[in-house]
C-alpha atoms as a PDB file:
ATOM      1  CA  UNK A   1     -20.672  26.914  55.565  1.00  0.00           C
ATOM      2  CA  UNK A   2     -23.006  23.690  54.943  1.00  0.00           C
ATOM      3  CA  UNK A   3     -22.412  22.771  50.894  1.00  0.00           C
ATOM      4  CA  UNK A   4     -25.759  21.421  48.737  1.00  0.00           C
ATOM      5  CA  UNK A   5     -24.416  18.700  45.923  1.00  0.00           C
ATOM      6  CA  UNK A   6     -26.135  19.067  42.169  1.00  0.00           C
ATOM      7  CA  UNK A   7     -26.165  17.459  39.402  1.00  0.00           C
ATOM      8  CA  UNK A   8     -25.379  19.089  35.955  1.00  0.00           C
ATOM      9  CA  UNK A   9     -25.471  17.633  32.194  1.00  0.00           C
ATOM     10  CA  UNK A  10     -22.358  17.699  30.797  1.00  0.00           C
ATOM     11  CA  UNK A  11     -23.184  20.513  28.421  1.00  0.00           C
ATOM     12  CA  UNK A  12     -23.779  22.885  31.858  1.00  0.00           C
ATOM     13  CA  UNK A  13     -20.522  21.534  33.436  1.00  0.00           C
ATOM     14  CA  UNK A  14     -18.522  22.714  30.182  1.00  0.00           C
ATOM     15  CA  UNK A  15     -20.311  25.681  30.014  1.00  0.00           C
ATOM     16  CA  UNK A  16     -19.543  26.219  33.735  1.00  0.00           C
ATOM     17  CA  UNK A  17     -16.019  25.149  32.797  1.00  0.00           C
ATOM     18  CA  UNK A  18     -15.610  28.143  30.141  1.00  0.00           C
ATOM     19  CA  UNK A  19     -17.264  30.607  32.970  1.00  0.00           C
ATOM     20  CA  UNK A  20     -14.483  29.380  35.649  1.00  0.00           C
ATOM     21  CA  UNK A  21     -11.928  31.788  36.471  1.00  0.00           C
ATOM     22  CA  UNK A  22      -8.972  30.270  37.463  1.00  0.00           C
ATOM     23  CA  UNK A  23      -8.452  30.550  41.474  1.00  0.00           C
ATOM     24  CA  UNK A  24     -12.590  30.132  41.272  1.00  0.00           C
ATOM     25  CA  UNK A  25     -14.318  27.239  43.106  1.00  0.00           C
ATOM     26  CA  UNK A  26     -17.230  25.725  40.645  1.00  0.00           C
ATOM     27  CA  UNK A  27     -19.343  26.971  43.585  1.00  0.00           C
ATOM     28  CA  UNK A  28     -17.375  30.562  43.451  1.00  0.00           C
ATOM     29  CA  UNK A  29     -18.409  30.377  39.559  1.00  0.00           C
ATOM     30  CA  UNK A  30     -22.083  29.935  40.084  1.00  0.00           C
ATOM     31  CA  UNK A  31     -22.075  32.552  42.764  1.00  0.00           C
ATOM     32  CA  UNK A  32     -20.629  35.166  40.366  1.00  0.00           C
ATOM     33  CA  UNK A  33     -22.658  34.468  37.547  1.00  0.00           C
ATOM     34  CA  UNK A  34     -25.634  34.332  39.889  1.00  0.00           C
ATOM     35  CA  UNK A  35     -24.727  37.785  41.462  1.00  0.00           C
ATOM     36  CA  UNK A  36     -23.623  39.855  38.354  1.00  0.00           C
ATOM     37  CA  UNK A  37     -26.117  38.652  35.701  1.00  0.00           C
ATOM     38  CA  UNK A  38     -29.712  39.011  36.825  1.00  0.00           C
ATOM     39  CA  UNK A  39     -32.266  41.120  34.988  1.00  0.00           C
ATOM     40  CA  UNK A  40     -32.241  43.765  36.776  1.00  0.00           C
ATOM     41  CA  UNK A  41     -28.518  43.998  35.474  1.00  0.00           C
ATOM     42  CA  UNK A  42     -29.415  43.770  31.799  1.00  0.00           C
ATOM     43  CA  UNK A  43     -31.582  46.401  32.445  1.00  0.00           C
ATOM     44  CA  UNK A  44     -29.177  48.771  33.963  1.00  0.00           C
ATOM     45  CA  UNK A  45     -26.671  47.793  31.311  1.00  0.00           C
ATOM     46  CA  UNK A  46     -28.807  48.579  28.490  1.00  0.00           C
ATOM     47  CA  UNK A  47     -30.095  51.831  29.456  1.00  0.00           C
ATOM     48  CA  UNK A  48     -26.700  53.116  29.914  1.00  0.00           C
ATOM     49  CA  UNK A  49     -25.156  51.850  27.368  1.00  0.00           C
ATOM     50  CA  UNK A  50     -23.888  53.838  23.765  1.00  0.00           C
ATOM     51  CA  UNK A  51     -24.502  53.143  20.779  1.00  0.00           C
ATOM     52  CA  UNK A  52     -28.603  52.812  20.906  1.00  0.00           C
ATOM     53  CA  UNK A  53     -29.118  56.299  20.243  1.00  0.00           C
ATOM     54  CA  UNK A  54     -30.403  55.426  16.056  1.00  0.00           C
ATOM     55  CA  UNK A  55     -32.810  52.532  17.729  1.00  0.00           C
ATOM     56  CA  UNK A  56     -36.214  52.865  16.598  1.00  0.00           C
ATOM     57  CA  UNK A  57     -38.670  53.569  20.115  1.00  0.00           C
ATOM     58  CA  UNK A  58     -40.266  50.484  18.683  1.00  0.00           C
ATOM     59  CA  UNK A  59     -36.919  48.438  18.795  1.00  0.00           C
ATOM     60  CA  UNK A  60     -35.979  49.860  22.142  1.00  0.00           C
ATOM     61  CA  UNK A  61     -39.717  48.553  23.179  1.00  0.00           C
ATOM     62  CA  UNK A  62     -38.991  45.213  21.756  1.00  0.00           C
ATOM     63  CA  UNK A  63     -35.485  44.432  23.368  1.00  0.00           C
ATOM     64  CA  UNK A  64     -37.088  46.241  26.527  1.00  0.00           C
ATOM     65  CA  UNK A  65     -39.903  44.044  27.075  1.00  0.00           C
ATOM     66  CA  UNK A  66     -37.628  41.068  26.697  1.00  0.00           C
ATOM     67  CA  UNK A  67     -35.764  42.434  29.375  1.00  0.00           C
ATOM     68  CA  UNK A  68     -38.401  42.378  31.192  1.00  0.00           C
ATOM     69  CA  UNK A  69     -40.349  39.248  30.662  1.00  0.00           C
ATOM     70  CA  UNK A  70     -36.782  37.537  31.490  1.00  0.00           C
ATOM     71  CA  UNK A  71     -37.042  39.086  35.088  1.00  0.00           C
ATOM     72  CA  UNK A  72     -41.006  38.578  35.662  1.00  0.00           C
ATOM     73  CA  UNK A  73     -40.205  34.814  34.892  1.00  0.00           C
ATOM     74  CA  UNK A  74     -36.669  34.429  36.448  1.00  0.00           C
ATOM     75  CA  UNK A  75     -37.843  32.641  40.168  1.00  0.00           C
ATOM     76  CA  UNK A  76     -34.431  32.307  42.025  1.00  0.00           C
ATOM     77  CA  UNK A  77     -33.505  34.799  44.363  1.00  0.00           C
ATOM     78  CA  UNK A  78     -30.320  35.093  46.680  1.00  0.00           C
ATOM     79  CA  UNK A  79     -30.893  34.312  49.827  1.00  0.00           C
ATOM     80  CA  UNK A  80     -27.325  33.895  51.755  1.00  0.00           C
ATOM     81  CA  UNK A  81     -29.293  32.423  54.829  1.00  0.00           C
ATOM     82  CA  UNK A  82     -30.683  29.438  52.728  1.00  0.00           C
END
């Protein structure tokens, strides 16, 4: 598999650091973060979750639609080809 090299600012590399399991690549990190926290995710996870049930409509509405704005403005995609 061909390998891309970035560069971070140190404040991303010790965030990534926290993130890193440890038999995880830094790669492997980014590609689990990447893969299990996207909006469509958030969404999922806040719909089913407990505990919202005395939220206002107007609240739910609220946290909703910052939901979704996250997800109309979030441009990266996975693409395993690229």
């Amino acid at each position: 598999m061909a390998s891309k090299t970035i560069s971070v600012t140190e404040k991303v590399y010790m965030l990534l650091k926290k993130m890193k399991l440890p038999s995880e690549s830094f790669g492997d990190t980014i590609e689990r973060l990447c893969l299990n926290f996207t909006a469509g995710n958030l969404i999922e996870w806040f719909d089913n979750s407990k505990g919202w049930e005395d939220m206002s409509q107007s609240e739910y509405n609220e946290y909703y639609s910052i939901i979704q704005n996250f997800q109309k403005n979030f441009k990266a995609e996975y693409n395993p080809g690229d």
